[in-house]
C-alpha atoms as a PDB file:
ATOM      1  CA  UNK A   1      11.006  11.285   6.816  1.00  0.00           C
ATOM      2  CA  UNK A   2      14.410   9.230   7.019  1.00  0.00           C
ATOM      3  CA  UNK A   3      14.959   6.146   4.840  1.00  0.00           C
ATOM      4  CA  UNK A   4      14.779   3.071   6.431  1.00  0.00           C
ATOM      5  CA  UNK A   5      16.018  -0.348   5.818  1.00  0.00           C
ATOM      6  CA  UNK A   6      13.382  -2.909   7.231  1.00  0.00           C
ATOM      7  CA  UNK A   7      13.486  -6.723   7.319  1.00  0.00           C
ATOM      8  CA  UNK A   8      10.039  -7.392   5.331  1.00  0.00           C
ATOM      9  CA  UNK A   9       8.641 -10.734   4.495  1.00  0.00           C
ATOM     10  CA  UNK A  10       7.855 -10.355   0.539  1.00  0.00           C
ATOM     11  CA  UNK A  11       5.781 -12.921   0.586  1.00  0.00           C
ATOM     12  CA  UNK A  12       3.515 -11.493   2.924  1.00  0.00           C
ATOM     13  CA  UNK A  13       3.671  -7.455   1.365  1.00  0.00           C
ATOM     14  CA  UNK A  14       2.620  -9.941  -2.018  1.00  0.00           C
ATOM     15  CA  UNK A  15      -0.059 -11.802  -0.564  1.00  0.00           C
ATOM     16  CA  UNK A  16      -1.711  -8.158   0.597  1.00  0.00           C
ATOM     17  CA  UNK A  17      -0.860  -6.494  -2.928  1.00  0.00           C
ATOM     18  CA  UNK A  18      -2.719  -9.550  -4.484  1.00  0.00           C
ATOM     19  CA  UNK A  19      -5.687  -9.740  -2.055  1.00  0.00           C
ATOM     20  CA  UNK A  20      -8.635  -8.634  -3.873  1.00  0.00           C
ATOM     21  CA  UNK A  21     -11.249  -9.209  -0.377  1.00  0.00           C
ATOM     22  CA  UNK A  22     -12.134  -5.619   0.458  1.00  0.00           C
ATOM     23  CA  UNK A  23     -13.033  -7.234   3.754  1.00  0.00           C
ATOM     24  CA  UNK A  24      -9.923  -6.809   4.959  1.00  0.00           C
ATOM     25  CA  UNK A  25      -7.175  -3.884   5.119  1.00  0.00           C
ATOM     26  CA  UNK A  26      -3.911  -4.482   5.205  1.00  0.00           C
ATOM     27  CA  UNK A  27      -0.950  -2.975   7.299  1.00  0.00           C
ATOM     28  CA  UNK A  28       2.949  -2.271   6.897  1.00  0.00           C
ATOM     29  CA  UNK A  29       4.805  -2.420  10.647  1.00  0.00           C
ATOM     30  CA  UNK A  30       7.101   0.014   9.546  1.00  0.00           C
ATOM     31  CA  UNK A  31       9.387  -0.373  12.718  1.00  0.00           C
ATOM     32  CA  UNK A  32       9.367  -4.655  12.684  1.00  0.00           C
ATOM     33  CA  UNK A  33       8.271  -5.082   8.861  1.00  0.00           C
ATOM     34  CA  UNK A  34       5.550  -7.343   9.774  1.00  0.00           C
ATOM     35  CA  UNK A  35       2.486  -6.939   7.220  1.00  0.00           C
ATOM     36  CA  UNK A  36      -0.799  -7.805   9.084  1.00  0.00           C
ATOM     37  CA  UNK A  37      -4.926  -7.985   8.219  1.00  0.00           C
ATOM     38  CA  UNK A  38      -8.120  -6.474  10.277  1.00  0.00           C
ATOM     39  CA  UNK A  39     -11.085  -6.835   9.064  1.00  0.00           C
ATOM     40  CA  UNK A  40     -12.376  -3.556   7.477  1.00  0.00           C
ATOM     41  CA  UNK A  41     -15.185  -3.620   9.850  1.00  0.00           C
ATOM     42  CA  UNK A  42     -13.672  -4.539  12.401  1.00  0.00           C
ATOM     43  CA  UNK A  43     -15.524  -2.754  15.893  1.00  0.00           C
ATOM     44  CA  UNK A  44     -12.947  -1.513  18.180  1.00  0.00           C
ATOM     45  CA  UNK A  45     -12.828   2.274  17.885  1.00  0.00           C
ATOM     46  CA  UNK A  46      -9.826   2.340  20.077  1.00  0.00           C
ATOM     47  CA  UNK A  47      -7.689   0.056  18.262  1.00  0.00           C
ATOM     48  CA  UNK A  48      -8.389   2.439  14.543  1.00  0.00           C
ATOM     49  CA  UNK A  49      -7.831   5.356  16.999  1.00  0.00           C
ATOM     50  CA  UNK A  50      -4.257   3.925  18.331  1.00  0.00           C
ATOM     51  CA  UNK A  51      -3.519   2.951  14.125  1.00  0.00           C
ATOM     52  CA  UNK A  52      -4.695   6.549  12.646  1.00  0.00           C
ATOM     53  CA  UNK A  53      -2.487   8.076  16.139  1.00  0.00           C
ATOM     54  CA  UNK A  54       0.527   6.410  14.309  1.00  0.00           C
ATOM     55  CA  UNK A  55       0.281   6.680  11.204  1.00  0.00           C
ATOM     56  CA  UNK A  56       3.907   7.259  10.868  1.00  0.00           C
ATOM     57  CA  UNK A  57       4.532   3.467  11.888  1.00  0.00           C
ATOM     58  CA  UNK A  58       1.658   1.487  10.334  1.00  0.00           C
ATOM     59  CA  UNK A  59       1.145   1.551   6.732  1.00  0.00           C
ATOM     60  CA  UNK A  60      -2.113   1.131   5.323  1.00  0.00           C
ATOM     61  CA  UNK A  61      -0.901  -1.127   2.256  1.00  0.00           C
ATOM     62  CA  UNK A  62      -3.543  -0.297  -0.866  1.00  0.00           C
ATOM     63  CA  UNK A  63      -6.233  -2.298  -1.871  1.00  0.00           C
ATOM     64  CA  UNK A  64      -5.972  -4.452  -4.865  1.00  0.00           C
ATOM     65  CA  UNK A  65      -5.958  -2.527  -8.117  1.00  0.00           C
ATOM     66  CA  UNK A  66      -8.251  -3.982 -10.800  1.00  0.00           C
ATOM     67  CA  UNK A  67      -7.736  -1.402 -13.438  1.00  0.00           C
ATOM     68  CA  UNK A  68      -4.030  -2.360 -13.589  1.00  0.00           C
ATOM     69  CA  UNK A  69      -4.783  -6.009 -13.293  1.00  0.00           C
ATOM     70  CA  UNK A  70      -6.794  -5.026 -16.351  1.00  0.00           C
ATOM     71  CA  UNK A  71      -4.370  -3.973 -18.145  1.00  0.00           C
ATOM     72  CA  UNK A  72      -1.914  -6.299 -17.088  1.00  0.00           C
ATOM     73  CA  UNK A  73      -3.997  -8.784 -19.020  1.00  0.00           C
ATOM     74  CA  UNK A  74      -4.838  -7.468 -21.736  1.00  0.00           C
ATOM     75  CA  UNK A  75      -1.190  -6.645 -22.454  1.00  0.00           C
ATOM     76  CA  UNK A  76      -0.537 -10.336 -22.197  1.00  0.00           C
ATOM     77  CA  UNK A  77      -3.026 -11.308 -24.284  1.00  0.00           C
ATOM     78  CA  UNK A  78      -1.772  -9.223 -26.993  1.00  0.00           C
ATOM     79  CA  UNK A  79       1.446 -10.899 -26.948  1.00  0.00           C
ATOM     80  CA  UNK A  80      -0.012 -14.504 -27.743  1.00  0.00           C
ATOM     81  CA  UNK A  81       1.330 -15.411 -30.956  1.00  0.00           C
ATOM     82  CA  UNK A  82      -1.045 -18.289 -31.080  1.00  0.00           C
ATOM     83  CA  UNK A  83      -4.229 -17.520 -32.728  1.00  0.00           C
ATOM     84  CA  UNK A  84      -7.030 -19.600 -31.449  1.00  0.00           C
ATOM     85  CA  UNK A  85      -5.719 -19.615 -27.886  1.00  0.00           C
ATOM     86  CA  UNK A  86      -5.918 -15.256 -28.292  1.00  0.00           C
ATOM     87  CA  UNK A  87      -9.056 -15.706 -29.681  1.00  0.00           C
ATOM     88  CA  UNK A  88     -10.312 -17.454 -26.536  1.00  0.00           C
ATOM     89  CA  UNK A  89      -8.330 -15.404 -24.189  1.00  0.00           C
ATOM     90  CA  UNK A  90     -10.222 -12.429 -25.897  1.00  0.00           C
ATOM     91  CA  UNK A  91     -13.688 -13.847 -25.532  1.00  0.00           C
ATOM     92  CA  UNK A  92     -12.813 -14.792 -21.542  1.00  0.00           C
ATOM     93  CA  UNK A  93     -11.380 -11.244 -21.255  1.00  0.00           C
ATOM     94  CA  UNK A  94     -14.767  -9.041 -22.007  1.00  0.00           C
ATOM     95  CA  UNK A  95     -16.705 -11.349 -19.408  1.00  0.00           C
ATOM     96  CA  UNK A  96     -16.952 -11.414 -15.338  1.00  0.00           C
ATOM     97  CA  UNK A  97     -14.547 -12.860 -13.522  1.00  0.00           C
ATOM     98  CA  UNK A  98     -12.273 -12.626 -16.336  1.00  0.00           C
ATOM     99  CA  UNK A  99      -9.118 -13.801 -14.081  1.00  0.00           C
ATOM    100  CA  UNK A 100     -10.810 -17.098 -13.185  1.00  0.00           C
ATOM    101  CA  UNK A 101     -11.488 -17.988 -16.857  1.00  0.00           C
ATOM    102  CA  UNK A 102      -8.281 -17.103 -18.003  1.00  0.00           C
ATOM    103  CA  UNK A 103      -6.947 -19.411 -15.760  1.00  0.00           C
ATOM    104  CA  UNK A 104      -8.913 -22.200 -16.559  1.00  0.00           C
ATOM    105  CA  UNK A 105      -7.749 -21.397 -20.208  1.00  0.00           C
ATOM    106  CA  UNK A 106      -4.342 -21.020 -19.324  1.00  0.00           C
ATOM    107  CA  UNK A 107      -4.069 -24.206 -17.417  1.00  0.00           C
ATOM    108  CA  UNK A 108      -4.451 -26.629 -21.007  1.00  0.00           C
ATOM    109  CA  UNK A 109      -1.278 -24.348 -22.269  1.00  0.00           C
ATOM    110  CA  UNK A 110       1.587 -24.654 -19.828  1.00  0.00           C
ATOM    111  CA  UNK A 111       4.438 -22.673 -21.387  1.00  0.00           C
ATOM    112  CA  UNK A 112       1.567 -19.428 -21.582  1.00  0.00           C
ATOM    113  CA  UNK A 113       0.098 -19.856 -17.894  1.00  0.00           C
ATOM    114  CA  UNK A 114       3.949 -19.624 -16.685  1.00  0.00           C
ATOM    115  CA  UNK A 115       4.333 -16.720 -19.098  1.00  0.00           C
ATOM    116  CA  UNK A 116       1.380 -14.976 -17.491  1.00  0.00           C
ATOM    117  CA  UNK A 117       2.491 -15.986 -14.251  1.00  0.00           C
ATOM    118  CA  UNK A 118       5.512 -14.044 -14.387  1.00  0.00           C
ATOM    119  CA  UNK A 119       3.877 -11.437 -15.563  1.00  0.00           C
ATOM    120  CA  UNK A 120       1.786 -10.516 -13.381  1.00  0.00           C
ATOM    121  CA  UNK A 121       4.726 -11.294 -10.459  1.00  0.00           C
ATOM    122  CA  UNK A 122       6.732  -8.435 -12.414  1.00  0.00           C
ATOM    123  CA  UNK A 123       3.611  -6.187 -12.355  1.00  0.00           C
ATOM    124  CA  UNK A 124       2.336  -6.914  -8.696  1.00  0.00           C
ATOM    125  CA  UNK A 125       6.398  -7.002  -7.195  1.00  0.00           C
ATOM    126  CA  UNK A 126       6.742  -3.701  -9.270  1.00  0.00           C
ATOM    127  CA  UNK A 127       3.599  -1.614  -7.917  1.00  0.00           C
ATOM    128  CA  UNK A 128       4.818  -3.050  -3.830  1.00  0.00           C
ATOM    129  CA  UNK A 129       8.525  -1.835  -4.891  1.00  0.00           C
ATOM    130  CA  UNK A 130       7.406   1.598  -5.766  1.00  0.00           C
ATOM    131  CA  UNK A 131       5.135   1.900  -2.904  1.00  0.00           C
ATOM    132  CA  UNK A 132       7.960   1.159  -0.386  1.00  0.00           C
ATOM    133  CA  UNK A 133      10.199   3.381  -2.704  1.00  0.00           C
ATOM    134  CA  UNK A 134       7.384   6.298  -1.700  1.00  0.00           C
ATOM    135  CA  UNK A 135       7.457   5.870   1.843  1.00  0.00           C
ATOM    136  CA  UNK A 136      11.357   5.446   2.021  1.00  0.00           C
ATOM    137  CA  UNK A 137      11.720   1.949   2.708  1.00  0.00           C
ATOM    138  CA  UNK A 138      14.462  -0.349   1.416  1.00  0.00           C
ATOM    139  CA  UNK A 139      13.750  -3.922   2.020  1.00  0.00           C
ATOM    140  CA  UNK A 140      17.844  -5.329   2.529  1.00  0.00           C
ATOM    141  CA  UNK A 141      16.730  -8.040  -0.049  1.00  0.00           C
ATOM    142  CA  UNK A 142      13.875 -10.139  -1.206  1.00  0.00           C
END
């Protein structure tokens, strides 16, 4: 397959890297670069027919990884130097819905909740870039 350089909105290839619904599966245009939804049950065996027919043109774009947003965090939270707000991070971490307490947490301590922020940009933007990278597309810039 040839490389190809394909005007992609980033924001959009994000928002479907950081969608954790399984209800929906997202696409990669890769002739216009638009990034699209269907629901995953969607009923219209022609139209999943027409998509797995050209495969070579739309992407399926993978579902939201948990294990590395996992990971992700606890990496972060190892790298709090302050004490009592690890502690709590820790305690928020071995629960459900983990994320959504962190969060909360994170939102009383500014400077940390940007810190994670661009952390988990720098994971999610690295695990779209190497994606493209493996099916030979170049976004011209982001």
């Amino acid at each position: 397959m040839a490389m190809r350089s394909v005007e992609i909105v980033w924001d959009e290839l994000m928002e479907a890297f950081e969608n954790p619904d399984p209800e929906l599966t997202y696409f990669l245009d890769r002739e216009t670069g638009e990034v699209f939804s269907v629901p995953a049950d969607y009923d219209d065996e022609t139209f999943w027919e027409e998509m797995a027919a050209a495969d070579e043109r739309y992407l399926e774009i993978p579902a939201f990884d948990y294990a590395q947003e996992r990971q992700m965090v606890h990496g972060f939270i190892q790298g709090v130097s302050n004490a009592a707000l690890k502690a709590m991070l820790v305690r928020a971490f071995v629960g459900k819905s983990a994320y959504g307490r962190l969060s909360e947490i994170l939102s009383f301590y500014p400077e940390e909740q940007e810190r994670f922020e661009a952390v988990r940009e720098q994971v999610i933007t690295g695990r779209a870039g190497e994606w493209l990278e493996e099916h030979d597309i170049f976004p011209p810039d982001r």
